[in-house]
Protein backbone atom coordinates (compact mmCIF):
# COMPACT_ATOMS: atom_id res chain seq x y z
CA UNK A 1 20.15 -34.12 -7.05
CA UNK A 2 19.87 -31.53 -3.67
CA UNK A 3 16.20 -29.78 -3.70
CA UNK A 4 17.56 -27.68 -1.31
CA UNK A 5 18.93 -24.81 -2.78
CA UNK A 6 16.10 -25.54 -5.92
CA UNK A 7 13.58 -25.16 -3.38
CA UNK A 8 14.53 -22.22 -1.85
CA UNK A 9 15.21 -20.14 -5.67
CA UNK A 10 11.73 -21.59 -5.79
CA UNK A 11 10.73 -20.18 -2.88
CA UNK A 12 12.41 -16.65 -3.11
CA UNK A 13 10.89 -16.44 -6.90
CA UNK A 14 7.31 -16.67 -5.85
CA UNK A 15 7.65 -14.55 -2.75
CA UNK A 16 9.14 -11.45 -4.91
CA UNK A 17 7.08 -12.05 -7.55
CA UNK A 18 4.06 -11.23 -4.92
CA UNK A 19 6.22 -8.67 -4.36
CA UNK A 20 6.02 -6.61 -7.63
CA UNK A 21 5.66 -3.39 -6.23
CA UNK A 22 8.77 -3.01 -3.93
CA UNK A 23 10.73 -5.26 -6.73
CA UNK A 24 9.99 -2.28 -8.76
CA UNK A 25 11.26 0.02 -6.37
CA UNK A 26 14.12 -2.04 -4.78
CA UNK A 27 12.76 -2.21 -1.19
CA UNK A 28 13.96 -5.53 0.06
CA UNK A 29 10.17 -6.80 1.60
CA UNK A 30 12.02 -8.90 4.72
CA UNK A 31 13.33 -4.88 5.05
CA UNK A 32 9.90 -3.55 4.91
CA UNK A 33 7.83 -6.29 7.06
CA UNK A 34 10.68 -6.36 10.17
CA UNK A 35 10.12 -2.05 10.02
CA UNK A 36 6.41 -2.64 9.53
CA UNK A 37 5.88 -4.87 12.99
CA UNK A 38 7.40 -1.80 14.28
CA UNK A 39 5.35 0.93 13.55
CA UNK A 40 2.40 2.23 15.60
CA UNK A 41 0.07 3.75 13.20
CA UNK A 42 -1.32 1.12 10.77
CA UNK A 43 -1.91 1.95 7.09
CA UNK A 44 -6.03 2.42 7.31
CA UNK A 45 -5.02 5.28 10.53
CA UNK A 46 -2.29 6.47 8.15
CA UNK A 47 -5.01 7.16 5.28
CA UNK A 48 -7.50 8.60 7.83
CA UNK A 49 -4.55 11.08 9.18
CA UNK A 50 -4.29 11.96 5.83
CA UNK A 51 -7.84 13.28 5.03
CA UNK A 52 -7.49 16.78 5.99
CA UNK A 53 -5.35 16.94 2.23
CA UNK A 54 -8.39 14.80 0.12
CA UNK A 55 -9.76 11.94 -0.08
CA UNK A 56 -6.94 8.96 -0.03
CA UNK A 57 -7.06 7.43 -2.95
CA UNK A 58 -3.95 4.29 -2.34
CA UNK A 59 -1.47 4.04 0.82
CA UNK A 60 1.98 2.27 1.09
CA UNK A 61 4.62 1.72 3.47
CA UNK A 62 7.99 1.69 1.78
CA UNK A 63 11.87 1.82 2.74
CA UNK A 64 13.21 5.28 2.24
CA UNK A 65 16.09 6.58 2.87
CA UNK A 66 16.74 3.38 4.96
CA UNK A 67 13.95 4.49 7.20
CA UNK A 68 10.06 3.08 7.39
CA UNK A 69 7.75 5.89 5.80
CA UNK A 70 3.96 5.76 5.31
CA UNK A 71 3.03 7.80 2.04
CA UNK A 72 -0.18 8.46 0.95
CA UNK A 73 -2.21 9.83 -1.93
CA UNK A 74 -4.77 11.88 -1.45
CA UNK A 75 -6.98 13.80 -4.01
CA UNK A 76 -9.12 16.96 -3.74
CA UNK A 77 -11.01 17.08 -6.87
CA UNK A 78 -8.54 17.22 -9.21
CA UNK A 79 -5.78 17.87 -7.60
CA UNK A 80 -3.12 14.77 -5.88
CA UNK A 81 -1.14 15.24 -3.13
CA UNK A 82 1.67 13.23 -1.86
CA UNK A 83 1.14 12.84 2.28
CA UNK A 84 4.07 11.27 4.51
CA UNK A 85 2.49 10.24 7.73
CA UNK A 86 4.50 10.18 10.78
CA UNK A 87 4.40 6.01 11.48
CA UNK A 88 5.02 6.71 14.94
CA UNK A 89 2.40 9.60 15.92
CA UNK A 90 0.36 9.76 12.92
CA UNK A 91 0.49 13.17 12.35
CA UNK A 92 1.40 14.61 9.07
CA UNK A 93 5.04 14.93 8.41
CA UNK A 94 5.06 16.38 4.77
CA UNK A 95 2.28 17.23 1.90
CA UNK A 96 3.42 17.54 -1.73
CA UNK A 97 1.15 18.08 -4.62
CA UNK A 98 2.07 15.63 -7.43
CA UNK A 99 2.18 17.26 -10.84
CA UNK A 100 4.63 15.28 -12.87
CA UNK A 101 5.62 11.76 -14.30
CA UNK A 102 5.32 8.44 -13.31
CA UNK A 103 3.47 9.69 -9.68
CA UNK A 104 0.91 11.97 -11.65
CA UNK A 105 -0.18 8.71 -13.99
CA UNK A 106 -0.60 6.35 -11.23
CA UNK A 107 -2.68 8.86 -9.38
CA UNK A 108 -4.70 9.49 -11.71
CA UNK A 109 -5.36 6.22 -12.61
CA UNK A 110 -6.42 5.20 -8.44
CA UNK A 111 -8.25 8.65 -8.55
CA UNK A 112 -10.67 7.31 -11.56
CA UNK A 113 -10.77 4.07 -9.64
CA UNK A 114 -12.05 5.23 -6.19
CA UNK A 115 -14.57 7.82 -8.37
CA UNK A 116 -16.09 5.17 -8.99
CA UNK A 117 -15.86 3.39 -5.13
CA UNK A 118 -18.78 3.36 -2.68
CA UNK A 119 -16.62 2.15 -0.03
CA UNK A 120 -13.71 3.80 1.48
CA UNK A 121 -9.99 2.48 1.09
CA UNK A 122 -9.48 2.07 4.64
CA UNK A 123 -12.64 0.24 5.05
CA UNK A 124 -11.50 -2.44 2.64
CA UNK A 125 -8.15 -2.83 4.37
CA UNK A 126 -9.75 -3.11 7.58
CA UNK A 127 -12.10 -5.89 6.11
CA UNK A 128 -8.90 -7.31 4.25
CA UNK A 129 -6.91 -7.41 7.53
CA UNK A 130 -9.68 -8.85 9.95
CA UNK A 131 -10.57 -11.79 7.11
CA UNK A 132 -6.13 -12.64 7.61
CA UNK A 133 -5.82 -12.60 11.25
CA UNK A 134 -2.00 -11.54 11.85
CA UNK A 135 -1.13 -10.08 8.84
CA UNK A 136 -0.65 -6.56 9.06
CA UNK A 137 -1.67 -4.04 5.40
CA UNK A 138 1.73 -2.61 3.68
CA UNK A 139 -0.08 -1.30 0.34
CA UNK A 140 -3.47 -0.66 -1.19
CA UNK A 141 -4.01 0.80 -4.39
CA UNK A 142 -7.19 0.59 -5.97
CA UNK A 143 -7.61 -0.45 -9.84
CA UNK A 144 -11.06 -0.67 -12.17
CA UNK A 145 -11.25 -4.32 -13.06
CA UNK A 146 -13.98 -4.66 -15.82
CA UNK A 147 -15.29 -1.27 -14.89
CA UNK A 148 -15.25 -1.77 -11.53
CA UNK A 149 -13.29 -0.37 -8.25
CA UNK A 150 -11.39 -3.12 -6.85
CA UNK A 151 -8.76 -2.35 -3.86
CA UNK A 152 -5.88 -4.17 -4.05
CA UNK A 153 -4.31 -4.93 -0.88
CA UNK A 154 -0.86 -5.92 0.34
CA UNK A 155 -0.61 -8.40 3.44
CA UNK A 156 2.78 -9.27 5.38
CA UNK A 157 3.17 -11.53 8.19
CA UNK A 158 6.76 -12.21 8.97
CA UNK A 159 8.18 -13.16 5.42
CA UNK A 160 4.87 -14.20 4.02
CA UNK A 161 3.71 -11.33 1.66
CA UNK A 162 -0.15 -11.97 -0.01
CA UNK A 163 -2.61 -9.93 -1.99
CA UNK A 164 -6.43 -10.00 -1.58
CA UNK A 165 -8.76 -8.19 -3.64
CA UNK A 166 -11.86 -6.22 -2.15
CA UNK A 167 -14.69 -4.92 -4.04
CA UNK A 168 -14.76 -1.10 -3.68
CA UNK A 169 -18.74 -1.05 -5.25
């Protein structure tokens, strides 16, 4: 019997499955990390761009359109706004408020998570990133584990896709 092509269903199945978020959204992550090398604003100068519209409370870089775009929440007491930084200059491109479905949930959900934080989102990516010298932060979105803010951060390096977890308290 060939490993070979066991091995690399193997290998594909563990990568997506690290992968959940895009899955979910169909943005093919090899896609996503050759635009991501590209860009010249990273996600934690994305989120800081973004502070004029709240406080950023998670950051992503996705495939839309077929083009790289840097989207961030942001929330000004209780109010969430969607914020599409320019990857290139860092300037804001778009702000949205989000006041419906699926987008008002989640953003609820990461606001009640960073009310909670006594460290900044971009702090913990810039931690995250320094501790995984090459990788480069596509996605954090913070979550209350056991009560607790916890920052959930995406990692790419070529192919390889990880998550680390940072304490947000």
């Amino acid at each position: 019997m060939k490993l070979g092509p066991i091995l690399s269903i193997v290998t594909a199945a563990t990568m997506f499955a690290g992968a959940s978020s895009w899955a979910e959204q169909e943005t093919n992550p090899a896609e996503l990390a050759a635009a991501l090398s590209q860009a010249t604003v990273s996600l934690s100068q994305g989120m800081r761009a973004s502070e004029g519209k709240g406080n950023p409370i998670s950051a992503k870089f996705e495939i839309e359109n077929g083009s790289l775009q840097l989207s961030v929440y942001t929330m000004n007491r209780d109010q969430f706004t969607e914020v599409i930084v320019d990857h290139w200059s860092g300037a804001i491109a778009k702000a949205e408020p989000i006041t419906e479905g699926d987008d008002l949930k989640a953003a609820g959900e990461q606001g009640a998570a960073m009310a909670k934080a006594q460290v900044k989102l971009g702090q913990a990516v810039e931690k995250a990133v320094q501790a995984n010298s090459g990788y480069l932060a596509a996605e954090v979105e913070p979550k209350l584990v056991t009560g607790h803010p916890v920052a959930v951060i995406t990692l790419m390096k070529d192919k390889d896709i990880k998550k680390v977890n940072v304490n947000l308290d």
